[in-house]
N, C-alpha and C. Protein backbone atom coordinates (compact mmCIF):
# COMPACT_ATOMS: atom_id res chain seq x y z
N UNK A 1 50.88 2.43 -16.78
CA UNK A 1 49.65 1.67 -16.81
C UNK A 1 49.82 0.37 -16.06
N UNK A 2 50.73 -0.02 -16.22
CA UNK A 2 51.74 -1.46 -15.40
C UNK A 2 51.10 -1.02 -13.70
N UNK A 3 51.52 0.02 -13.24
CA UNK A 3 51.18 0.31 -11.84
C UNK A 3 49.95 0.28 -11.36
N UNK A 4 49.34 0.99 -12.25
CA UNK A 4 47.68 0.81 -11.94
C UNK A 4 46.95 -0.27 -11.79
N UNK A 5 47.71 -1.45 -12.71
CA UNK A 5 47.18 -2.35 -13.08
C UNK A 5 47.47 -3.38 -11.64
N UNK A 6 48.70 -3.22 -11.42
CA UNK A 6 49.22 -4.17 -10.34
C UNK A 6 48.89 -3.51 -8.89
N UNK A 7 48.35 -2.24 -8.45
CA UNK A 7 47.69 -2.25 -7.50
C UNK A 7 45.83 -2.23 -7.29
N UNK A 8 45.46 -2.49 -8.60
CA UNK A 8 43.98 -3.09 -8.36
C UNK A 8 44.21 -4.53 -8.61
N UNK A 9 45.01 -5.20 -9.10
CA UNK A 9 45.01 -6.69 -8.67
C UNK A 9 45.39 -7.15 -7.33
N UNK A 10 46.84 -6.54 -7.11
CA UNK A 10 46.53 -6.69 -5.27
C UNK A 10 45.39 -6.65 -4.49
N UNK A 11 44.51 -4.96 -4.68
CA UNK A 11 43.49 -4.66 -4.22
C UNK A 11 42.22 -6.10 -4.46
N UNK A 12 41.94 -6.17 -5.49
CA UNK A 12 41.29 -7.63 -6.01
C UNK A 12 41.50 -8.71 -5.08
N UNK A 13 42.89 -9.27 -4.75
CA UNK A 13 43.69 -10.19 -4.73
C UNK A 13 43.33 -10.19 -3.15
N UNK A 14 43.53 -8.94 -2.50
CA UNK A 14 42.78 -8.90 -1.32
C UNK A 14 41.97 -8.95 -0.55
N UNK A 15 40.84 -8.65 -1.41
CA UNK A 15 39.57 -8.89 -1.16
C UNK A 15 39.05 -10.03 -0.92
N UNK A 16 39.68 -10.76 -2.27
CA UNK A 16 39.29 -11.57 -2.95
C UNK A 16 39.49 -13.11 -1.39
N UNK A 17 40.83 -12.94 -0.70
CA UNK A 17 41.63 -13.46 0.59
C UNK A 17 40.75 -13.35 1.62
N UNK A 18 40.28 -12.04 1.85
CA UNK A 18 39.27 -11.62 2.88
C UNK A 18 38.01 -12.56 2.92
N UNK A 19 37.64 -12.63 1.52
CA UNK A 19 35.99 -13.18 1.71
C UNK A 19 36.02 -14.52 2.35
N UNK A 20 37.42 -15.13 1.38
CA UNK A 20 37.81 -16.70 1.40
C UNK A 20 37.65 -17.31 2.97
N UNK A 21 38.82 -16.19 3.66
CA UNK A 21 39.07 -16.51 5.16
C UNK A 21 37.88 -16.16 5.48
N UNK A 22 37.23 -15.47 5.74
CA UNK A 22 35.68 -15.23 6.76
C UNK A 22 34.81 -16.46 6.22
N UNK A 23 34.54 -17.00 4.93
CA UNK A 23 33.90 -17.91 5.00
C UNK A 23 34.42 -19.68 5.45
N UNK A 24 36.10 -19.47 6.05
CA UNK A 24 36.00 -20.54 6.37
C UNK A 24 36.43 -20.27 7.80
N UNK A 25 35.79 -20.42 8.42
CA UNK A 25 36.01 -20.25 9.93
C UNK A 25 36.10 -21.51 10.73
N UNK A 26 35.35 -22.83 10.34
CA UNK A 26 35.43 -23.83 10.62
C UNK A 26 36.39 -25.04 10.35
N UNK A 27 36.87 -25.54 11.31
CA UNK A 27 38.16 -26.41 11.24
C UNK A 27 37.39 -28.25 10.36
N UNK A 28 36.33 -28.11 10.24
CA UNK A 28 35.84 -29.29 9.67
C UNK A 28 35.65 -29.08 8.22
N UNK A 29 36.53 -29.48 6.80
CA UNK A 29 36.34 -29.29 5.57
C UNK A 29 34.84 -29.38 5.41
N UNK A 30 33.68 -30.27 5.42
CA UNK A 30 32.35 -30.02 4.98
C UNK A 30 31.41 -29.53 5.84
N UNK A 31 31.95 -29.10 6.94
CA UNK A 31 30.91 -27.94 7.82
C UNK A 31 30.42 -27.00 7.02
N UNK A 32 28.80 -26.45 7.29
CA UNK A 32 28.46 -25.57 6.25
C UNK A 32 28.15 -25.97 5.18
N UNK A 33 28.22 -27.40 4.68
CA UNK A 33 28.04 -27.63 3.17
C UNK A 33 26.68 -28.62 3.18
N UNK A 34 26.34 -29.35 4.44
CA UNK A 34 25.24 -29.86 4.75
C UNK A 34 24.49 -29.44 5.97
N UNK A 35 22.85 -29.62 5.67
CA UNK A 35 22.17 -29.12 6.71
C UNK A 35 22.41 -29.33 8.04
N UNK A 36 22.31 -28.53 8.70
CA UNK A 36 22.36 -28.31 10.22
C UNK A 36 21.16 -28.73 11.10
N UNK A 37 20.23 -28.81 10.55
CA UNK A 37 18.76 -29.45 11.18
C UNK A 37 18.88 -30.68 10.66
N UNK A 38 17.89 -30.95 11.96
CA UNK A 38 17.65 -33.13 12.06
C UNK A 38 16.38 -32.96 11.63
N UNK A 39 16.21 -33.96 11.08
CA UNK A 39 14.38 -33.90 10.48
C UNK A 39 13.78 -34.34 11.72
N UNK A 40 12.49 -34.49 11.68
CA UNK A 40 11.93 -34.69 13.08
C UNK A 40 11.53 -36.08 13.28
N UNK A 41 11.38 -36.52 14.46
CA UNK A 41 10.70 -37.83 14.34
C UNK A 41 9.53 -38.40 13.78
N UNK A 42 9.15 -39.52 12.93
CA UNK A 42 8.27 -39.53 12.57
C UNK A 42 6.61 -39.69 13.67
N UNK A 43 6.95 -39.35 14.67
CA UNK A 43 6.10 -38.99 15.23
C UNK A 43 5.39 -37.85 15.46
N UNK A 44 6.43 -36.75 15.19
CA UNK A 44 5.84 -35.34 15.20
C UNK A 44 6.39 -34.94 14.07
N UNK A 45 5.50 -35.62 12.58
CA UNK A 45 5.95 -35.13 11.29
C UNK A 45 5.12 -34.26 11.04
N UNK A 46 4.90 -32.92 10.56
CA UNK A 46 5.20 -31.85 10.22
C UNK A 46 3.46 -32.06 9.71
N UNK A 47 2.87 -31.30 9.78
CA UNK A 47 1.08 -31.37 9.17
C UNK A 47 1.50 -30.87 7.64
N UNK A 48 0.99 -31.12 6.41
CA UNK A 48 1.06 -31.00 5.13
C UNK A 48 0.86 -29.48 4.66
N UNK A 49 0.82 -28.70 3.89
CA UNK A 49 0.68 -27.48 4.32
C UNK A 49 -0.02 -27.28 3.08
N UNK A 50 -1.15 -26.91 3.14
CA UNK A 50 -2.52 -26.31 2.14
C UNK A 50 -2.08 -25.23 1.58
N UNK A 51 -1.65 -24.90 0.42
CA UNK A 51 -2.08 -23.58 -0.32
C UNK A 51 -2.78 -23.29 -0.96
N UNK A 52 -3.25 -22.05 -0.81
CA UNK A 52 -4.80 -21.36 -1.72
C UNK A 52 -4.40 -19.75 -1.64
N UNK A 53 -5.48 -19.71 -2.98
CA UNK A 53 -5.42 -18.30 -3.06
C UNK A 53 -6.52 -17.55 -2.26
N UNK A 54 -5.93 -16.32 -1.52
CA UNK A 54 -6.42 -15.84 -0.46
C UNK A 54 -7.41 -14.40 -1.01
N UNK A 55 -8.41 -14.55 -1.09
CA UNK A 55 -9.06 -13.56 -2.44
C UNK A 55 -8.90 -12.16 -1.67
N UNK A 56 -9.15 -10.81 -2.46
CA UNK A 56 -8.76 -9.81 -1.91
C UNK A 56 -10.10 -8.91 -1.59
N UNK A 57 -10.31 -7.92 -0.82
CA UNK A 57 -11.53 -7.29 0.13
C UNK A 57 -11.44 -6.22 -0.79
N UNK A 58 -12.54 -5.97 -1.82
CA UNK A 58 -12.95 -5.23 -2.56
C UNK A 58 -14.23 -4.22 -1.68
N UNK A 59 -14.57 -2.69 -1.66
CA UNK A 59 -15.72 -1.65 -1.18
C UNK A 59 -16.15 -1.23 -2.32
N UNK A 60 -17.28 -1.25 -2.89
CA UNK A 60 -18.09 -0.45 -3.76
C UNK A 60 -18.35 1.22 -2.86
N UNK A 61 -17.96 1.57 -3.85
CA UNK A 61 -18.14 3.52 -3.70
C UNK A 61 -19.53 3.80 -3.19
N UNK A 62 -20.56 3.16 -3.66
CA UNK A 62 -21.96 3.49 -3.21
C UNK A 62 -22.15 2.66 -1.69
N UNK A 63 -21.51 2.15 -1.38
CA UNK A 63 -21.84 0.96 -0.09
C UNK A 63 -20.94 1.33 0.88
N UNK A 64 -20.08 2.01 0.52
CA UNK A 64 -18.86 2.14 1.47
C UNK A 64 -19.10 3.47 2.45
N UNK A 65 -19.95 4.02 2.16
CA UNK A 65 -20.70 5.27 3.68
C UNK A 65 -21.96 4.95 3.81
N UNK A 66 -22.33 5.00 5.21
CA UNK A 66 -24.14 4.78 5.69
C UNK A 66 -24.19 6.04 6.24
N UNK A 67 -25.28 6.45 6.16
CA UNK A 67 -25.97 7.88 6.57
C UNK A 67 -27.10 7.44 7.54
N UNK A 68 -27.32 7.74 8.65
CA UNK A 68 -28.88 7.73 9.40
C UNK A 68 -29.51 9.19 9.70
N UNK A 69 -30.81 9.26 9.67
CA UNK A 69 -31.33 10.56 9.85
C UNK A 69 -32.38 10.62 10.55
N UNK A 70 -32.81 11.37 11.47
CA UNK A 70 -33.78 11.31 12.06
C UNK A 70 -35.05 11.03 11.45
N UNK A 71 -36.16 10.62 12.35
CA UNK A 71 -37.58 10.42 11.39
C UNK A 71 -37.95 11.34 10.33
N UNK A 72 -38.27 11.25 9.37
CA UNK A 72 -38.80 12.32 8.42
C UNK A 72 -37.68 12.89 7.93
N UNK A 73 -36.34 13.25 8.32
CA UNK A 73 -35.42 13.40 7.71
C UNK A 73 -34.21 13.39 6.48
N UNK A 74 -35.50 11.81 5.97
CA UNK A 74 -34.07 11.61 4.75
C UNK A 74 -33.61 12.55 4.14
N UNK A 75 -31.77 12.17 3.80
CA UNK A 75 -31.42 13.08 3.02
C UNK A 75 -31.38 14.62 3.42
N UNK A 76 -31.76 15.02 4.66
CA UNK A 76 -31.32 16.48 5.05
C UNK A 76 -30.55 16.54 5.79
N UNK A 77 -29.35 17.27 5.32
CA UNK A 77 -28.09 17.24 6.21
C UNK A 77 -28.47 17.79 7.81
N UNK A 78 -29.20 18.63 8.34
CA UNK A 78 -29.68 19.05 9.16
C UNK A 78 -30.06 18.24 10.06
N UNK A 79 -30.79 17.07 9.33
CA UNK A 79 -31.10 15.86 10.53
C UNK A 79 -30.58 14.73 10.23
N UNK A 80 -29.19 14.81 9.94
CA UNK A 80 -28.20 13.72 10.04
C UNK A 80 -28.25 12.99 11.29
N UNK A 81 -28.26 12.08 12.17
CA UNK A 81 -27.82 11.59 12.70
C UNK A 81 -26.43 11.47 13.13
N UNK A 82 -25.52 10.50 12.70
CA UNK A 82 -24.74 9.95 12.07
C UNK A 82 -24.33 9.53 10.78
N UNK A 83 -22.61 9.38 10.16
CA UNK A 83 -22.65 9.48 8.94
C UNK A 83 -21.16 8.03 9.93
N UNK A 84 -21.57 7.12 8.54
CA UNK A 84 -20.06 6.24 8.95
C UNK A 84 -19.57 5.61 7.75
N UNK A 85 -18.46 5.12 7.76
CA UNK A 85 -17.49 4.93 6.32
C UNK A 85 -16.63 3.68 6.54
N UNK A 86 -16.38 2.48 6.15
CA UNK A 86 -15.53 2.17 5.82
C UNK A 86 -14.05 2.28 4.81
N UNK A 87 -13.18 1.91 5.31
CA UNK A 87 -11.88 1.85 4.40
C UNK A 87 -10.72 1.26 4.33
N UNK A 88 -9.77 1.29 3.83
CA UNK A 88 -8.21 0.60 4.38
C UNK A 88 -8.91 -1.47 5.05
N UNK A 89 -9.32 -1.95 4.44
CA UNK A 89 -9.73 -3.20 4.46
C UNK A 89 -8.50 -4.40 4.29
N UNK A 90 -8.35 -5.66 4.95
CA UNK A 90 -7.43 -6.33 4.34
C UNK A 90 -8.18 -7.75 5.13
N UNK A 91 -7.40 -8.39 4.67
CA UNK A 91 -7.96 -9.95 4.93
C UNK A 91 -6.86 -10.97 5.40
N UNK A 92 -6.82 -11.99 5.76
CA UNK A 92 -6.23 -13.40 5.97
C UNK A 92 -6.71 -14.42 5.86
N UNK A 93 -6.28 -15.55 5.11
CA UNK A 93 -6.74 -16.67 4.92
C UNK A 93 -6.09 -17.66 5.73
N UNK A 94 -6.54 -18.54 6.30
CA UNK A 94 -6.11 -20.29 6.33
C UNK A 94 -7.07 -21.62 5.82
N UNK A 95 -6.88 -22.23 5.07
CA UNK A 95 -7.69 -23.24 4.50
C UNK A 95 -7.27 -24.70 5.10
N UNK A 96 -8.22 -25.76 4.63
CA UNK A 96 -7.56 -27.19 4.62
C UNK A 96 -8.06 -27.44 3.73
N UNK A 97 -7.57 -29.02 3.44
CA UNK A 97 -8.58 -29.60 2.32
C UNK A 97 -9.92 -28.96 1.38
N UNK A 98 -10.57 -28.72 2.39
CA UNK A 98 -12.22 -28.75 2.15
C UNK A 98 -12.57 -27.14 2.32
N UNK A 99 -12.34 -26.29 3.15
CA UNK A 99 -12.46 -24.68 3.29
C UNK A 99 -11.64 -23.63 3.16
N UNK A 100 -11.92 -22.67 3.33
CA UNK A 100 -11.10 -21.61 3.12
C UNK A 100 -11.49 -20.64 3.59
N UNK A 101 -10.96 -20.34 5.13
CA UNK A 101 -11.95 -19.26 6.40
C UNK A 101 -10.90 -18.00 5.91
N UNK A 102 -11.59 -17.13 5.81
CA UNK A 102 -11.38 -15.72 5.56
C UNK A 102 -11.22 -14.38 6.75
N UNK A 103 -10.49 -13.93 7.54
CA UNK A 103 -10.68 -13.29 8.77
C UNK A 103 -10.11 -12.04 7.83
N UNK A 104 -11.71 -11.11 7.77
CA UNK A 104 -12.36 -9.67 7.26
C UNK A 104 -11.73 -8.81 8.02
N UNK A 105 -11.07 -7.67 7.87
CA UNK A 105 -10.75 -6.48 9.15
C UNK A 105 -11.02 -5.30 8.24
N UNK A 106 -11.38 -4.36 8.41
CA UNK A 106 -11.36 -3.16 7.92
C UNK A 106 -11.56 -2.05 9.02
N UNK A 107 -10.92 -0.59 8.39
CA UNK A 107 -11.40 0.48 9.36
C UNK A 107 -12.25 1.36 8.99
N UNK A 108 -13.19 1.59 10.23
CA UNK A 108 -13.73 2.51 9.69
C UNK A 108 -14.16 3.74 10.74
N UNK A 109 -15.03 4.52 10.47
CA UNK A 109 -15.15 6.17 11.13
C UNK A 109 -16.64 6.50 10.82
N UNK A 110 -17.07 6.61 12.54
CA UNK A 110 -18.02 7.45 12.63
C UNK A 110 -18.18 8.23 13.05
N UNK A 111 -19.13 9.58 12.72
CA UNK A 111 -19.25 11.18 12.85
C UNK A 111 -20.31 11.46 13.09
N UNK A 112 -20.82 12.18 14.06
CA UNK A 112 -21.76 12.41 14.78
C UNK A 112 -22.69 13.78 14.22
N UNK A 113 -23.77 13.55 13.72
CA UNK A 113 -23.96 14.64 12.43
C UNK A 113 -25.06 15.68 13.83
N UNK A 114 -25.47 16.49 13.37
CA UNK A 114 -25.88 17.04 13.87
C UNK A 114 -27.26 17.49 15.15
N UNK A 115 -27.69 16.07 14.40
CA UNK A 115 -29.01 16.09 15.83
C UNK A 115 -28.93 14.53 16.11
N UNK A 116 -27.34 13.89 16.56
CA UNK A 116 -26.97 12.70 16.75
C UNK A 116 -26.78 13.32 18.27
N UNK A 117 -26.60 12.03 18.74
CA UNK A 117 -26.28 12.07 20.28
C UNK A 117 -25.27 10.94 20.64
N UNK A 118 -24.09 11.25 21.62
CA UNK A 118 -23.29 10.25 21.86
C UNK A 118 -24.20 9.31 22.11
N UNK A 119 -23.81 7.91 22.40
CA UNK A 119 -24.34 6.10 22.98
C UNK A 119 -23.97 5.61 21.65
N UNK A 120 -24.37 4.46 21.84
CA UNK A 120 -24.11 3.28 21.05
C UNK A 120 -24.67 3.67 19.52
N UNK A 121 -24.27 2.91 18.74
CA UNK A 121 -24.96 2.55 17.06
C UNK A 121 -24.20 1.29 16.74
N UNK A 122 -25.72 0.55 16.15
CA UNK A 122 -25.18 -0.59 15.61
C UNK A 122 -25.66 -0.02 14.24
N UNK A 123 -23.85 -0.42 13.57
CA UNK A 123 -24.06 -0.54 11.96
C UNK A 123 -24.29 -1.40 11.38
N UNK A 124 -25.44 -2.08 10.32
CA UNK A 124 -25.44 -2.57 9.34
C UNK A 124 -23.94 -2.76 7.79
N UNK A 125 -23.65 -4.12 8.61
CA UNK A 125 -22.33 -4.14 7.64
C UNK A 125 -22.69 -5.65 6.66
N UNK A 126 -22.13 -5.99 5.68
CA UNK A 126 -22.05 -6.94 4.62
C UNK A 126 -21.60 -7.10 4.44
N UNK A 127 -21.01 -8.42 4.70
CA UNK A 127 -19.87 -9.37 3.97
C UNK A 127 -20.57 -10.39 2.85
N UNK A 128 -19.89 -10.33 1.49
CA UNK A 128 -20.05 -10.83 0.84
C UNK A 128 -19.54 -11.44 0.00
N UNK A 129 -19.09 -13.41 -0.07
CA UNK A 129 -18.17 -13.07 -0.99
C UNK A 129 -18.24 -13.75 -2.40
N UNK A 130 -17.91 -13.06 -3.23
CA UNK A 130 -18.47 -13.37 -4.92
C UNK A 130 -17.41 -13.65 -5.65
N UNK A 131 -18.44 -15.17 -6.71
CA UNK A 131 -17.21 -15.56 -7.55
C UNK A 131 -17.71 -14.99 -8.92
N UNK A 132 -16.85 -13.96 -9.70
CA UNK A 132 -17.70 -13.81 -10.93
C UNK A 132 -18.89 -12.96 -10.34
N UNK A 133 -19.68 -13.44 -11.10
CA UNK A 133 -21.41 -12.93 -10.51
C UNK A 133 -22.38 -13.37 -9.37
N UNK A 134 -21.62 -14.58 -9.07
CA UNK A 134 -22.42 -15.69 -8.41
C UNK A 134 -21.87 -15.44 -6.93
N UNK A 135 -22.95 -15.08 -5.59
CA UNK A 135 -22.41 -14.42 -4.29
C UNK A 135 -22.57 -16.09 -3.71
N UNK A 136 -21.09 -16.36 -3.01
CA UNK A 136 -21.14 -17.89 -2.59
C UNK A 136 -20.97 -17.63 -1.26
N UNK A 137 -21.39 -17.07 -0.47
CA UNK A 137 -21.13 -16.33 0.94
C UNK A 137 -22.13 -15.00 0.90
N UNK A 138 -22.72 -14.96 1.93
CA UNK A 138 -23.37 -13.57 2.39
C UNK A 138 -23.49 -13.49 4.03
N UNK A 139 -23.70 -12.40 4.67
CA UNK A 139 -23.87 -12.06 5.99
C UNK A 139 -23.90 -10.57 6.37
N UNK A 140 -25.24 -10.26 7.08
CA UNK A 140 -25.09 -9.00 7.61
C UNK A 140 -25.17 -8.98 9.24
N UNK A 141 -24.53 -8.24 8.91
CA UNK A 141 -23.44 -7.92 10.74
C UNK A 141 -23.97 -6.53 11.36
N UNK A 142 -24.41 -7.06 12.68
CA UNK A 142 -25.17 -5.67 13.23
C UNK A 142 -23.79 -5.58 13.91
N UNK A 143 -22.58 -4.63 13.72
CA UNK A 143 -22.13 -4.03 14.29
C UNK A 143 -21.65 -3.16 15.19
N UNK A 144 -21.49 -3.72 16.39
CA UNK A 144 -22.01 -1.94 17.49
C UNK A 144 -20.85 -1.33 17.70
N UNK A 145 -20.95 -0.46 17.76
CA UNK A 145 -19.83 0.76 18.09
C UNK A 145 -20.24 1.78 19.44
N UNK A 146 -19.48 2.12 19.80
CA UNK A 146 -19.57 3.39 21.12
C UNK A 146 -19.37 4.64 20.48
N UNK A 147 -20.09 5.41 20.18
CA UNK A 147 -20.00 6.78 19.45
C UNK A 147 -20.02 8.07 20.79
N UNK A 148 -18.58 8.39 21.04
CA UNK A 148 -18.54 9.90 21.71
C UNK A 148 -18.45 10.92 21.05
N UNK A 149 -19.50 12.40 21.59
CA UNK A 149 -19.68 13.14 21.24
C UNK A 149 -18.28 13.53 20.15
N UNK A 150 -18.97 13.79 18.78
CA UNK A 150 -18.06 14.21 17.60
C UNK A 150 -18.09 12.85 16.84
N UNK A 151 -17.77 11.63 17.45
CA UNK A 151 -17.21 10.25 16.85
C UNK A 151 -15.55 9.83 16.94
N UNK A 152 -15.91 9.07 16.46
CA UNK A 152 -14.72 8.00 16.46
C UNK A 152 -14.13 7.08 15.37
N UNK A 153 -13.12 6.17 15.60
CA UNK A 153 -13.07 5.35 14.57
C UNK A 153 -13.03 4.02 15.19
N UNK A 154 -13.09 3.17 14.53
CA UNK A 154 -13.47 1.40 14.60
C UNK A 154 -12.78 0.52 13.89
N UNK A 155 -12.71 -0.53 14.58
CA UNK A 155 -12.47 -1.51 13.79
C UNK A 155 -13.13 -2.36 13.73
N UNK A 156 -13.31 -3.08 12.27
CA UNK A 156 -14.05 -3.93 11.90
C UNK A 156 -14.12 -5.58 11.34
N UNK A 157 -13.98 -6.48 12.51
CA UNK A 157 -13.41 -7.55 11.88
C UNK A 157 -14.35 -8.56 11.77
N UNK A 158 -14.67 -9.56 10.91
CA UNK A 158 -15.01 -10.97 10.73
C UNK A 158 -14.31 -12.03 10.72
N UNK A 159 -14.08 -12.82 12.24
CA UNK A 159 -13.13 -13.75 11.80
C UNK A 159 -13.15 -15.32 10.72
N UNK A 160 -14.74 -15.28 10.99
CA UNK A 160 -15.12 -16.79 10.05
C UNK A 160 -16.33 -16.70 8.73
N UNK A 161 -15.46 -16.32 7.94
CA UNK A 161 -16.24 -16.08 6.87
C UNK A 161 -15.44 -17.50 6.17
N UNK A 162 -16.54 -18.29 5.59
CA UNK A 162 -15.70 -19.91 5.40
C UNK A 162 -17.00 -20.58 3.79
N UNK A 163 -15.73 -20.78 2.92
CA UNK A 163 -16.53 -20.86 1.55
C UNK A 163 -15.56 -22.38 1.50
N UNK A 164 -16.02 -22.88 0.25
CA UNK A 164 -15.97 -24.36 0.25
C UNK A 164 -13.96 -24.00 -0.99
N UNK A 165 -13.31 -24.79 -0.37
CA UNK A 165 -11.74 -24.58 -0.60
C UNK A 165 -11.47 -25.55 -2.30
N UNK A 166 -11.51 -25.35 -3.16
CA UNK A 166 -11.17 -25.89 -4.58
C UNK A 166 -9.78 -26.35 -4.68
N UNK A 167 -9.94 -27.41 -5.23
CA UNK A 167 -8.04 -27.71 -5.62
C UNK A 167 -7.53 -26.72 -6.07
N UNK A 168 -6.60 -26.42 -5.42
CA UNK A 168 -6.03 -25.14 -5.70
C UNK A 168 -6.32 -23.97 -5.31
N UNK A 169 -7.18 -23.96 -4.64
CA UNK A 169 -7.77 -22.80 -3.76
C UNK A 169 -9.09 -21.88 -4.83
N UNK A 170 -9.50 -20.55 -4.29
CA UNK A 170 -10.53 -19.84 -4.58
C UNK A 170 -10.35 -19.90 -5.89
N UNK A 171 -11.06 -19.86 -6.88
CA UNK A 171 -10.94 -18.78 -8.41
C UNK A 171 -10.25 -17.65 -7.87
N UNK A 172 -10.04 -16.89 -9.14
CA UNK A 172 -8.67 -15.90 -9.23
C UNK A 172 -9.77 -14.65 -9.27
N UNK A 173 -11.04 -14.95 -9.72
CA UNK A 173 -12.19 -14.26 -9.49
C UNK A 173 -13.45 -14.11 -8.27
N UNK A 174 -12.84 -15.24 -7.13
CA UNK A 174 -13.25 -14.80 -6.53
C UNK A 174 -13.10 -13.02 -5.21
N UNK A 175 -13.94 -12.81 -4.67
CA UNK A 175 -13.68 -11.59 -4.14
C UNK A 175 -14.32 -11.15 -2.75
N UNK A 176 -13.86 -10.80 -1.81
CA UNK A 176 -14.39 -10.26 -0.30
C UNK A 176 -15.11 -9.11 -0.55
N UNK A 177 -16.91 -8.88 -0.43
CA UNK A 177 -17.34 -7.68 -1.09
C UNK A 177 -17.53 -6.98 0.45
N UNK A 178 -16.98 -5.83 0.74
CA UNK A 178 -17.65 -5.44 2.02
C UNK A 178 -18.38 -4.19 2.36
N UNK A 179 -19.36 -3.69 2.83
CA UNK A 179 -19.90 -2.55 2.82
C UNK A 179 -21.27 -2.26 3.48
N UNK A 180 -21.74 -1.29 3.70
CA UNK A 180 -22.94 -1.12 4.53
C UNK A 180 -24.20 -2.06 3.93
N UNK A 181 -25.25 -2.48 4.42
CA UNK A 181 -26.51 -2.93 4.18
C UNK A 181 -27.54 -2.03 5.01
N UNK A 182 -28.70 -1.41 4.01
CA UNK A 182 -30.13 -0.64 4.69
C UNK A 182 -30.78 -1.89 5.29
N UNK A 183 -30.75 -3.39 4.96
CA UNK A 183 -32.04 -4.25 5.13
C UNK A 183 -31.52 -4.53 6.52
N UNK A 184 -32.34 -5.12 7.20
CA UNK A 184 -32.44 -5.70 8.65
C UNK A 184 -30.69 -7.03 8.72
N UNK A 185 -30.57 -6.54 10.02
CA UNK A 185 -29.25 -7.82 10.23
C UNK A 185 -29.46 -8.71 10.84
N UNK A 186 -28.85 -9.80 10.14
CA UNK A 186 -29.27 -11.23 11.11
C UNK A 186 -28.31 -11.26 12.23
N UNK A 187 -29.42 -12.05 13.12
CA UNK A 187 -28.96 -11.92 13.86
C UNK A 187 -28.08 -13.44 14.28
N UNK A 188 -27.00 -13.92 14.71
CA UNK A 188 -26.52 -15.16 15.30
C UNK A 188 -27.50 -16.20 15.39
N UNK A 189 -27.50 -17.56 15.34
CA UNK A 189 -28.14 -18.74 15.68
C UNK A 189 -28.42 -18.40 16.96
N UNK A 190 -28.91 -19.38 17.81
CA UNK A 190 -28.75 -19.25 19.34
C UNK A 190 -28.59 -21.07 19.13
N UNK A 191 -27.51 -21.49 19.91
CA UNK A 191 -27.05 -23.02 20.18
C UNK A 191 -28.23 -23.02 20.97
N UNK A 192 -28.86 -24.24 21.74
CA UNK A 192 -29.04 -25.34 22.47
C UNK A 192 -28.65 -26.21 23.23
């Protein structure tokens, strides 16, 4: 038992030598023991850095496919138009002080139903974003897409969706609602 014992302490004992030497490679005793970066001048000191909570891009099941159909058509698969879907959604935040801009992406897929024709479609999309019950953000987005015969898929982004930034960032309840809208889309300001 003596033997066993005295060649896993060597073994130990060796290792133990190995780690020692690789971590001192340097001929200066406190090299390695203090930082290696210079702070910067106080001229180019460092901007303060805002954290917030970055709320997450929730789809309701009923909102998350649009259907179009030809005139007189509702609802018959026969005179589908087009059928399109969002999914796989994610978000990014950056805030300051005072906001908290939200850049929306999601993917989505459109299918060319049966008495559709390749060209363009603009989708009716909704961004919405809600704290609790209360919607503190809204926008509908005429979306256009290039639809070739069969369809395609898309991507879907909003880069400035911008709600007012709380100490401490959003509620833990707030939420990115996103999904089709039937009503008319606004359209952009026009500057001056």
């Amino acid at each position: 038992m003596s033997t066993v014992f005295a060649k896993i302490s060597r073994g130990l004992l060796a290792v133990s030598l190995v780690a020692v030497l690789a971590s001192c490679n340097s001929s200066a005793p406190t090299e390695g023991l203090t930082p290696t970066a210079t702070a910067a001048p106080a001229a180019e000191a460092a901007t303060p850095v805002v954290q917030a909570f970055c709320p997450p891009v929730v789809m309701l099941e009923q909102t998350a496919v649009h259907r179009a159909y030809a005139r007189g058509g509702e609802n018959k698969p026969e005179k589908l138009l087009y059928q399109a879907s969002l999914a796989d959604a994610t978000r990014q935040c950056t805030a300051n002080e005072t906001t908290l801009t939200i850049n929306v992406v999601a993917q989505g897929r459109l299918v060319q139903g049966p008495v559709g024709v390749p060209g363009k479609v603009t989708l009716p999309i909704l961004v919405e974003v809600v704290d609790g019950d209360s919607v503190i953000y809204s926008q509908k987005v005429a979306f256009p897409v290039e639809m070739p015969a069969g369809g395609t898929q898309f991507i879907f982004n909003k880069a400035d969706v911008q709600i007012p930034n709380a100490q401490g960032g959003a509620s833990r309840f707030t939420r990115v609602r996103l999904g089709f809208d039937t009503g008319p889309a606004k359209k952009p300001a026009r500057r001056s």
